[in-house]
C-alpha atoms as a PDB file:
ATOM      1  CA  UNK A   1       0.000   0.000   0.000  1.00  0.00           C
ATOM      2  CA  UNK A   2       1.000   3.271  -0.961  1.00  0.00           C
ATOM      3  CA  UNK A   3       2.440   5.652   2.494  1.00  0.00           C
ATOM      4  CA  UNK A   4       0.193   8.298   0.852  1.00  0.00           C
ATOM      5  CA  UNK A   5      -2.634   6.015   2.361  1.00  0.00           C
ATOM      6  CA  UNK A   6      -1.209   5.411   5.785  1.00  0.00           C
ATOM      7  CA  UNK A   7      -2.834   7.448   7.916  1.00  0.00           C
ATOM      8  CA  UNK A   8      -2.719   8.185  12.105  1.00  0.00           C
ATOM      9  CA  UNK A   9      -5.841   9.976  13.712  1.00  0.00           C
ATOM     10  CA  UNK A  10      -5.919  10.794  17.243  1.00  0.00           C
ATOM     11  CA  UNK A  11      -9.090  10.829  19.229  1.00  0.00           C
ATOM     12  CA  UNK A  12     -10.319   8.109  16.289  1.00  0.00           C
ATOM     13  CA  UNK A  13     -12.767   6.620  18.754  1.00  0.00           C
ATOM     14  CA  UNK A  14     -15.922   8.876  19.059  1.00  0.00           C
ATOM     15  CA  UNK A  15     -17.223  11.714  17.534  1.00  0.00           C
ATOM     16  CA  UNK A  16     -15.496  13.490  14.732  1.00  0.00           C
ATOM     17  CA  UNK A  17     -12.314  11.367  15.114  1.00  0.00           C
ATOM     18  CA  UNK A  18     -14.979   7.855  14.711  1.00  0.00           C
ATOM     19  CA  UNK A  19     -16.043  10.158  11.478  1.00  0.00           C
ATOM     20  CA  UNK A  20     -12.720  10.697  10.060  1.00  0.00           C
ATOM     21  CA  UNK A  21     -11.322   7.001  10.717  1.00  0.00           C
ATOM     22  CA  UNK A  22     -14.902   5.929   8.918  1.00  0.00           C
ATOM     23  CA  UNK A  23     -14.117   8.353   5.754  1.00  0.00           C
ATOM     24  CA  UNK A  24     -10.614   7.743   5.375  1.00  0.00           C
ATOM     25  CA  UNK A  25     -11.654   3.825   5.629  1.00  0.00           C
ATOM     26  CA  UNK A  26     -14.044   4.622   2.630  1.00  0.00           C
ATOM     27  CA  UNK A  27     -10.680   6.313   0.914  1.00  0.00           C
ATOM     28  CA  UNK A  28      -9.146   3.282   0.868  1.00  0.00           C
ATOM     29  CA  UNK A  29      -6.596   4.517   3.834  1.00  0.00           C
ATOM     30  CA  UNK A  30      -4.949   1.883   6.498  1.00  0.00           C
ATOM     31  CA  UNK A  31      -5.586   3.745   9.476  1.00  0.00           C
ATOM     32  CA  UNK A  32      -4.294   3.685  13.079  1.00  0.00           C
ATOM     33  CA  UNK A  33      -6.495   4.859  15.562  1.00  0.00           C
ATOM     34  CA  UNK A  34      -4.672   6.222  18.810  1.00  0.00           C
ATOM     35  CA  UNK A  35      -7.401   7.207  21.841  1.00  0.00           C
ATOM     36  CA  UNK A  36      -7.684   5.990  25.558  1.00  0.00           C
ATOM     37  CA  UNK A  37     -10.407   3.250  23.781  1.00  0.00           C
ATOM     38  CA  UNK A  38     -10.658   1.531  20.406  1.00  0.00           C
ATOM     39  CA  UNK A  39     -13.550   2.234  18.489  1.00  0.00           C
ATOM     40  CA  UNK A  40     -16.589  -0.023  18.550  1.00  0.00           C
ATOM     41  CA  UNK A  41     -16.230  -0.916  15.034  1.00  0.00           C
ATOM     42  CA  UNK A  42     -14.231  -3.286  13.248  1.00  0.00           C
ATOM     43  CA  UNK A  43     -12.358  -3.126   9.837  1.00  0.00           C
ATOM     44  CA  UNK A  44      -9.598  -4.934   8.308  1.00  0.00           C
ATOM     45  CA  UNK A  45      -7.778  -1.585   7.885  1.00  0.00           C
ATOM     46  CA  UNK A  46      -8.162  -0.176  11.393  1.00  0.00           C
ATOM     47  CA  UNK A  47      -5.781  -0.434  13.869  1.00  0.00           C
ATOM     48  CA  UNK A  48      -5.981   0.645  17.512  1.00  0.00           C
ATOM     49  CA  UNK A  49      -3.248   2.169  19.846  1.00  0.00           C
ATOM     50  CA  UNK A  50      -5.000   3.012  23.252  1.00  0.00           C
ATOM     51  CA  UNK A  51      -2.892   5.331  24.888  1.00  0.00           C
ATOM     52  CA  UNK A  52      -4.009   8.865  26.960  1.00  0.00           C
ATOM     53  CA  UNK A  53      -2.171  11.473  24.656  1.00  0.00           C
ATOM     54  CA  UNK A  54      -2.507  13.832  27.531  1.00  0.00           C
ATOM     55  CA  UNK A  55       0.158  11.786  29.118  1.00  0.00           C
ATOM     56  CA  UNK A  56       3.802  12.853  27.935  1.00  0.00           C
ATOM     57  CA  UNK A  57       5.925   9.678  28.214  1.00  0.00           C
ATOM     58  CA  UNK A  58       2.947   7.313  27.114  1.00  0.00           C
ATOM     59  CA  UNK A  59       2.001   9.434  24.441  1.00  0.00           C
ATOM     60  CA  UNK A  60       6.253   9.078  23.512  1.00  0.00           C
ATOM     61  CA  UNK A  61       6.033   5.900  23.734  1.00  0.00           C
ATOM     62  CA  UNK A  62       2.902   5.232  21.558  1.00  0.00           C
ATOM     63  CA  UNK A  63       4.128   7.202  18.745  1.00  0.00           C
ATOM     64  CA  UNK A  64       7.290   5.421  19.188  1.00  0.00           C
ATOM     65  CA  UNK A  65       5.272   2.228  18.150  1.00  0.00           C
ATOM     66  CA  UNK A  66       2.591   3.786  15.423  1.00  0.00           C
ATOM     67  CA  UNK A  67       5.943   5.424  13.570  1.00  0.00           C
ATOM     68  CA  UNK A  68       8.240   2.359  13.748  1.00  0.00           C
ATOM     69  CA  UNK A  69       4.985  -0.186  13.177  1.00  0.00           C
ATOM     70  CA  UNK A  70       2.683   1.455  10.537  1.00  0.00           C
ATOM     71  CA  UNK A  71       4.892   4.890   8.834  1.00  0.00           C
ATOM     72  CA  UNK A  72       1.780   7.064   8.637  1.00  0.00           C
ATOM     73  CA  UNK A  73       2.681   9.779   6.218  1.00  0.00           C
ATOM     74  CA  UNK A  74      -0.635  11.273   7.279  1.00  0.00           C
ATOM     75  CA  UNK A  75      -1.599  12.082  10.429  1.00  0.00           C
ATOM     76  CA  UNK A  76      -4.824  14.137  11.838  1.00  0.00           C
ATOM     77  CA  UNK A  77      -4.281  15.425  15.662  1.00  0.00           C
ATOM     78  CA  UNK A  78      -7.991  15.350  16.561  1.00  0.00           C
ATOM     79  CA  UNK A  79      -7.930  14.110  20.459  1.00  0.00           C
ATOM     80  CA  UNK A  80      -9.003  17.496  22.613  1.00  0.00           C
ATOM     81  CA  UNK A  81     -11.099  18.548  25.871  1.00  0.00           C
ATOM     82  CA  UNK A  82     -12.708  21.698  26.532  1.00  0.00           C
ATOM     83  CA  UNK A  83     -12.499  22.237  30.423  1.00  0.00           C
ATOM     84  CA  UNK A  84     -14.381  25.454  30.461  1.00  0.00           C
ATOM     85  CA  UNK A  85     -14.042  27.830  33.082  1.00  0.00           C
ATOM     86  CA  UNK A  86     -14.746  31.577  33.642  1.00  0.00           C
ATOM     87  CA  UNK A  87     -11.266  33.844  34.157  1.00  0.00           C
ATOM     88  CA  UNK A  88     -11.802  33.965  37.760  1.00  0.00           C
ATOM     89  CA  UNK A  89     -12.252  30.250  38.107  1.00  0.00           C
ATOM     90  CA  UNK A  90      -9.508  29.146  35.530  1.00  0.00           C
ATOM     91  CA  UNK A  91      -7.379  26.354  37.381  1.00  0.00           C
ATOM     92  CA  UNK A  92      -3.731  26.543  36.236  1.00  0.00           C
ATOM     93  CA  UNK A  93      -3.389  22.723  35.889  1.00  0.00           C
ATOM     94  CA  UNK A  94      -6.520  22.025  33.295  1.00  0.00           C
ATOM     95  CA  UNK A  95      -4.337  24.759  31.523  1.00  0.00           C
ATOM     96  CA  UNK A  96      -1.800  22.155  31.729  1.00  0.00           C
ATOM     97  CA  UNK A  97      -3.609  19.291  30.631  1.00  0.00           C
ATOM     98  CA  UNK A  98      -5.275  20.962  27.755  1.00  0.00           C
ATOM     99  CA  UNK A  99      -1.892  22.144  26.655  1.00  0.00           C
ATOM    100  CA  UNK A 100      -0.261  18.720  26.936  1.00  0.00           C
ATOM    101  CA  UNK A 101      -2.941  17.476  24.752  1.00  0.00           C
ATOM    102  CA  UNK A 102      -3.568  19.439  22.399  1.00  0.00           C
ATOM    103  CA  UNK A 103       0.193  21.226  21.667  1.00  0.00           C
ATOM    104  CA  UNK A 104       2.429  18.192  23.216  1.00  0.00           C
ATOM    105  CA  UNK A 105       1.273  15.790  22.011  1.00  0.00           C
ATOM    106  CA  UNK A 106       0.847  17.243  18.533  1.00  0.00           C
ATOM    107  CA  UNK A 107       4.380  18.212  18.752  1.00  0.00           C
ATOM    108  CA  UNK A 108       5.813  14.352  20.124  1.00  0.00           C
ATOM    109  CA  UNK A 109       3.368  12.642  17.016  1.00  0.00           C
ATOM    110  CA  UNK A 110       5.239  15.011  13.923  1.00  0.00           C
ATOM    111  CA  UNK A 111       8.337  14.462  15.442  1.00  0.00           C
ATOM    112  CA  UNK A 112       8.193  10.844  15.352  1.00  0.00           C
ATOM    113  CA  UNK A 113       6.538  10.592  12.201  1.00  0.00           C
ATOM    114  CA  UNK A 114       8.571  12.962  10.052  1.00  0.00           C
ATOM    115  CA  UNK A 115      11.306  10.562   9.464  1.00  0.00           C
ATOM    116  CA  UNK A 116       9.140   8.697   7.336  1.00  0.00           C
ATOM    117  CA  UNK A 117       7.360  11.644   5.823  1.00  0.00           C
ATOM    118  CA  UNK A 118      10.585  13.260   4.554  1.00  0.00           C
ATOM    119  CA  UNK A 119      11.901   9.983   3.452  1.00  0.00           C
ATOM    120  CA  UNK A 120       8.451   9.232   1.173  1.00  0.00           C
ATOM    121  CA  UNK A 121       8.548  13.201   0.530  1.00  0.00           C
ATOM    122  CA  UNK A 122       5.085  13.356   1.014  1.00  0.00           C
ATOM    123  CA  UNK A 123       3.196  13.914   4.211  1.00  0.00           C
ATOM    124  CA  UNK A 124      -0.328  15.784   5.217  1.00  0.00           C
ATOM    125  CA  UNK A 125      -0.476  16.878   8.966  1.00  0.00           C
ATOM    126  CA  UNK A 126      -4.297  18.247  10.189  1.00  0.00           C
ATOM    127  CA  UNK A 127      -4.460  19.534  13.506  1.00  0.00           C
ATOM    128  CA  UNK A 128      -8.015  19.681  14.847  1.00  0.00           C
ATOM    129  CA  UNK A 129      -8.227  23.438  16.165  1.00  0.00           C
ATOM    130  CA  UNK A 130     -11.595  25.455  16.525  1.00  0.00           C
ATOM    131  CA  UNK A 131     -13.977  28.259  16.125  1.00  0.00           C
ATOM    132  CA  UNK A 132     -13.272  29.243  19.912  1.00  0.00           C
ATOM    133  CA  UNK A 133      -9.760  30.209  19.097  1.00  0.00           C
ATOM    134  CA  UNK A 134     -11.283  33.517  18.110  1.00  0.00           C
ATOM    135  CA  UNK A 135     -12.748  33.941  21.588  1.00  0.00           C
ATOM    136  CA  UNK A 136     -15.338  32.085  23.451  1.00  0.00           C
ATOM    137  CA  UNK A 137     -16.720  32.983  26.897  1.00  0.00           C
ATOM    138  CA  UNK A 138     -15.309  30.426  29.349  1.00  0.00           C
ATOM    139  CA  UNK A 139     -12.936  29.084  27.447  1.00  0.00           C
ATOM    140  CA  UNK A 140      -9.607  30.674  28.285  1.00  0.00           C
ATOM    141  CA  UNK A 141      -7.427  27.068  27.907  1.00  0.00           C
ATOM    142  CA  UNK A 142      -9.214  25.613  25.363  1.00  0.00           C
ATOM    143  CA  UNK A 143      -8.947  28.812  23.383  1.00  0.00           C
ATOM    144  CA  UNK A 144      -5.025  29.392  24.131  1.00  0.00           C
ATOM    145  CA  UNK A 145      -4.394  26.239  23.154  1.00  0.00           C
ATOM    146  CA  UNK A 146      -6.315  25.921  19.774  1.00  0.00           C
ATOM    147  CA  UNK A 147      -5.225  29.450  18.959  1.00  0.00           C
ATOM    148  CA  UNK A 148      -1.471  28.214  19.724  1.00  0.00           C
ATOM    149  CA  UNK A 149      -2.457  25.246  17.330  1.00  0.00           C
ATOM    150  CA  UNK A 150      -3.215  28.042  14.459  1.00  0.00           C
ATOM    151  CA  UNK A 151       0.386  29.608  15.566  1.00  0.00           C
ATOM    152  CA  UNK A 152       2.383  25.572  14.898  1.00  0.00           C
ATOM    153  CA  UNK A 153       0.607  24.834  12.062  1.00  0.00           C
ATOM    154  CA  UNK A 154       1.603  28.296   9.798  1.00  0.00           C
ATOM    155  CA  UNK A 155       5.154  27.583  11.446  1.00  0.00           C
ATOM    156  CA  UNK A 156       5.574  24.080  10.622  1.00  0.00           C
ATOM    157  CA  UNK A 157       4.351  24.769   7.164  1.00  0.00           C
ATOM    158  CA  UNK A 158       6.899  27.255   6.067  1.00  0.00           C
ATOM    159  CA  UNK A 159       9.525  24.233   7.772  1.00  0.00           C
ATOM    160  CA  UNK A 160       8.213  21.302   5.761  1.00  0.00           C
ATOM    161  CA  UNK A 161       6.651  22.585   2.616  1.00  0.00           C
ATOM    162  CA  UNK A 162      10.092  21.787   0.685  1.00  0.00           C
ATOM    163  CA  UNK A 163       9.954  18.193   2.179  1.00  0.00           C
ATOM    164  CA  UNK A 164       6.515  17.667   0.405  1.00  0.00           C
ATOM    165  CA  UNK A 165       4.654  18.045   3.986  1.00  0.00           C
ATOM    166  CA  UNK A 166       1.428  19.818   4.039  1.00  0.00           C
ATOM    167  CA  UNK A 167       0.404  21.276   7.537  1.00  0.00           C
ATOM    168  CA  UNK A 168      -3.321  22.542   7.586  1.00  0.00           C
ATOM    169  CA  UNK A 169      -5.870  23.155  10.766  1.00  0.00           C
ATOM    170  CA  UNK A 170      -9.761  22.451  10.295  1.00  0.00           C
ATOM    171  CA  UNK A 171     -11.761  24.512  12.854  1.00  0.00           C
ATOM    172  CA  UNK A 172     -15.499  23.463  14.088  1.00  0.00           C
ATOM    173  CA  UNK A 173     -17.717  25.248  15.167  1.00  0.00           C
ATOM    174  CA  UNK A 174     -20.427  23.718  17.790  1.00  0.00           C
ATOM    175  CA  UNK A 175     -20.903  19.528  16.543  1.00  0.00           C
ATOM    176  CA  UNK A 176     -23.562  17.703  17.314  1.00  0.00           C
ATOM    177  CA  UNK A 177     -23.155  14.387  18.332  1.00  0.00           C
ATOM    178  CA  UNK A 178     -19.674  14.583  19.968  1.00  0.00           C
ATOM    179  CA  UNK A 179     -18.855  13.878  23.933  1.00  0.00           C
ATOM    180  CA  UNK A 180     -17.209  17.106  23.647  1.00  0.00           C
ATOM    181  CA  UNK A 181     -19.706  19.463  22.513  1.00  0.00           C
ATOM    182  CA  UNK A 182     -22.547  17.294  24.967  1.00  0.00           C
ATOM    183  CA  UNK A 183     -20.747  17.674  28.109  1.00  0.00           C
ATOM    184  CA  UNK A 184     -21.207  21.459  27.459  1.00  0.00           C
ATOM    185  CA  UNK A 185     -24.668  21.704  25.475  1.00  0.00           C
ATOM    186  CA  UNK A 186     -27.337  18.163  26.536  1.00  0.00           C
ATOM    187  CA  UNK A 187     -28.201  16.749  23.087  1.00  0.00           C
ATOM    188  CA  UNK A 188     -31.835  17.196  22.001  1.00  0.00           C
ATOM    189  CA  UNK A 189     -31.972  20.048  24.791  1.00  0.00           C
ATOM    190  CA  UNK A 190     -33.639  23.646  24.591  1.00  0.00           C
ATOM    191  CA  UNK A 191     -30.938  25.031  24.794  1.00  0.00           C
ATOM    192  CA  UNK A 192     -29.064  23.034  21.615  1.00  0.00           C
ATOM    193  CA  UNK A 193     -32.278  24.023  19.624  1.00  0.00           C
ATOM    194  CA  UNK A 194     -31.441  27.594  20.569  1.00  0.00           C
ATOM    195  CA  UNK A 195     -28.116  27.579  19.915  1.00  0.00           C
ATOM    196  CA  UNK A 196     -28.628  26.157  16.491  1.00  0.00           C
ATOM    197  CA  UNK A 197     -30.978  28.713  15.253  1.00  0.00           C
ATOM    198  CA  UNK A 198     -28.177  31.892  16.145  1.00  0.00           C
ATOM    199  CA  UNK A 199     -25.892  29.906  13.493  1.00  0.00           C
ATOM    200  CA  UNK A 200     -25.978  31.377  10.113  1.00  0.00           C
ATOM    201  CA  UNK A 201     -26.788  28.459   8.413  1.00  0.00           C
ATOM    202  CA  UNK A 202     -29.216  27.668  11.107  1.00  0.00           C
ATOM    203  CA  UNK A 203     -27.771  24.046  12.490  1.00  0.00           C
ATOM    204  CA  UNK A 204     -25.502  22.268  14.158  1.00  0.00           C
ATOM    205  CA  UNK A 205     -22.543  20.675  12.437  1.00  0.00           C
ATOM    206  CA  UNK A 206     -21.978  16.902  12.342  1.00  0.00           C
ATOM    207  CA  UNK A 207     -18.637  14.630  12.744  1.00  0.00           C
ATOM    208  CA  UNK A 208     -19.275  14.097   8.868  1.00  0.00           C
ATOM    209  CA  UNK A 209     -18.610  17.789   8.534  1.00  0.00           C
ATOM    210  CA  UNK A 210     -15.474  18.011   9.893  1.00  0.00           C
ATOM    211  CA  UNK A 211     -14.271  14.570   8.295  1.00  0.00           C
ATOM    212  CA  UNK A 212     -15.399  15.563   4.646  1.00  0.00           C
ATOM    213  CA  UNK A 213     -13.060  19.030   5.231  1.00  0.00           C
ATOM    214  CA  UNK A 214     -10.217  16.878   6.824  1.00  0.00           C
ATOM    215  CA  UNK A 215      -9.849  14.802   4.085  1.00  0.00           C
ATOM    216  CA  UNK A 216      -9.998  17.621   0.927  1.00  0.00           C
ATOM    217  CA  UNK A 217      -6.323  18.614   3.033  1.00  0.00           C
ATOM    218  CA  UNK A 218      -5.255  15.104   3.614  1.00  0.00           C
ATOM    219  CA  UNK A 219      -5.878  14.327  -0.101  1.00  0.00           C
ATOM    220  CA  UNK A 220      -2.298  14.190  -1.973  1.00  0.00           C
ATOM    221  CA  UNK A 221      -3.598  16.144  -4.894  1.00  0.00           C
ATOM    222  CA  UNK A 222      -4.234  19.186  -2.107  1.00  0.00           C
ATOM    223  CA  UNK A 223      -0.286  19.647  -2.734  1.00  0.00           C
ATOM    224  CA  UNK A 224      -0.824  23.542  -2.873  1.00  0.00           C
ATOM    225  CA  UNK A 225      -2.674  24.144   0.287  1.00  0.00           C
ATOM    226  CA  UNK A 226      -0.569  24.234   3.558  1.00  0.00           C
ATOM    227  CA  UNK A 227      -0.940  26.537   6.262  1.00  0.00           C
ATOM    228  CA  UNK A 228      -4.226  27.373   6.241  1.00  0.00           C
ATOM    229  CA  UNK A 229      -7.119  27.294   8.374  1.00  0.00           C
ATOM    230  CA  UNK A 230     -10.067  25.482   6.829  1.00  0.00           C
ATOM    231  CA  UNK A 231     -13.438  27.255   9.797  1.00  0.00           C
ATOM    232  CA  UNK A 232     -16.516  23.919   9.773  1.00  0.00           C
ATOM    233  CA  UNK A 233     -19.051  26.404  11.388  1.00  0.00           C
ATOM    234  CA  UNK A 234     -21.841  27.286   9.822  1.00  0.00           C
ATOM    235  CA  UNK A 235     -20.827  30.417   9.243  1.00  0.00           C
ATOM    236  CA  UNK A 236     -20.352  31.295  13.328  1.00  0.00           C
ATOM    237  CA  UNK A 237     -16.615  32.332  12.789  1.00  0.00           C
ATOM    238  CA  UNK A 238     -18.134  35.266  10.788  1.00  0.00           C
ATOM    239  CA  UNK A 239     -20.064  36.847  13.718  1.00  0.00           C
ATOM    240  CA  UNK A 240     -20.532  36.465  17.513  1.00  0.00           C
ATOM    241  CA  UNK A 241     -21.280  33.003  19.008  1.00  0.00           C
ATOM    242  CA  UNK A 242     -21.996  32.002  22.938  1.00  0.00           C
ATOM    243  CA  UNK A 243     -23.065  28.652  24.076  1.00  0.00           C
END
C-alpha cells in the first residue's frame, strides 16, 4: 500500500475522530487509531493504539510504536477537551492538561513521524483546532491552546513545505453528536435548539462535517494548500457566538 494512504488519527474513537477514521476507511486509507479506547467498530484496515495522549511519556512511547509499526505519512491530531471555566475560576493545571494534549502531544506525534514523511517526501499533517480560538466565553485554555495550534501549524508549514509536507488546521464550530460538545450543550436540549438557530446556516454541524473538510487537506492532490485554516461552522466564525 502506498504511504500516501497510511494514515494516524488521534481521538479516532468517538465523535469526529470515529467520522474521520470511517471516511478515510471509505478512501481506501490503512488507518491507526490512537485514543484511551478503540472504536466499537471493526475493519480490516483499522488499527488501535489506546494510549491517553494527555500523558507525555505514554504518548512518547505510543508514537514510538505507530511510527516504527505502521509509517503514517498522514496524520490528523484530533484528540481534545474543553475544560471550560470563567477567568476567575480558571485552574492553572486544566491549563496544563489541555496544553499537553492538544500542543504536546501534537508536537511528540510530527516528530516521530517525520522521518518517514521526509523519506516518502510526502506527508499531510491536520491539527483539529476550533472556532473558539477567536474567543469564546469560558474558554480561556481551550482557546489558548487551539489558537497556539493556528500559531504551529503556519510555522511548521513554512519548515516542511520543501519536504513535500502539508500542515493545515480544520476549525469546528459547535458539533452535534460529539462527547465534547454534549458535556457542554445536553443533546436534544432547549438550549441546543437555541443555539442552532443563532448559526448562520441555522444548524448544528456533524462529525461528517469536519471529516469531509479533513480529508480535501489530507488528499495528496491538495499539494498547494498548507498553512491554512479550513473554519466547519456554519458560518459562526463570521459573527458572535456564545453557548
Amino acid at each position: 500500500m502506498s504511504t500516501a494512504k497510511i494514515a494516524a488519527v488521534t481521538g479516532g474513537s468517538t465523535g469526529i475522530g470515529l467520522a474521520i477514521c470511517q471516511h478515510l476507511l471509505d478512501a481506501g486509507y490503512e488507518v491507526v487509531s490512537m485514543a484511551r479506547r478503540a472504536p466499537e467498530f471493526k475493519h480490516p484496515r483499522l488499527s488501535t493504539v489506546q494510549v491517553d495522549l494527555a500523558d507525555i511519556e505514554a504518548t512518547r512511547q505510543a508514537s514510538r510504536e505507530v511510527a516504527e509499526k505502521y509509517a503514517p505519512t498522514t496524520l490528523i491530531h484530533n484528540a481534545g477537551v474543553i475544560r471550560p471555566a470563567l477567568i476567575g475560576e480558571v485552574d492553572v493545571a486544566d491549563l496544563d492538561f489541555v496544553t499537553h494534549l492538544h500542543l504536546s502531544a501534537a508536537i511528540t506525534l510530527v516528530q516521530a513521524c517525520l522521518p518517514t514523511m521526509r523519506q516518502e517526501h510526502f506527508g499531510r499533517i491536520v491539527l483539529m483546532g476550533s472556532r473558539g480560538a477567536l474567543g469564546l466565553a469560558t474558554r480561556t485554555a481551550y482557546a489558548a491552546t487551539k489558537a497556539g495550534m493556528i500559531g504551529m501549524a503556519r510555522t511548521w508549514a513554512l519548515e516542511l513545505a520543501a519536504d513535500g509536507i502539508t500542515v493545515n488546521v480544520v476549525a469546528p464550530g459547535p458539533i452535534a453528536d460529539t462527547e465534547v460538545f454534549n458535556s457542554i450543550v445536553e443533546a436534544g436540549s432547549e438550549r441546543e435548539k437555541q443555539l442552532a438557530e443563532r448559526i448562520p446556516v441555522k444548524r448544528l454541524g456533524h462529525p461528517d462535517d469536519v471529516a469531509r473538510a479533513t480529508l480535501f487537506f489530507t488528499d495528496p492532490a491538495s499539494s498547494f494548500i498548507t498553512g491554512q485554516v479550513l473554519y466547519v461552522c456554519g458560518g459562526a466564525s463570521v459573527g458572535s457566538l456564545s453557548i
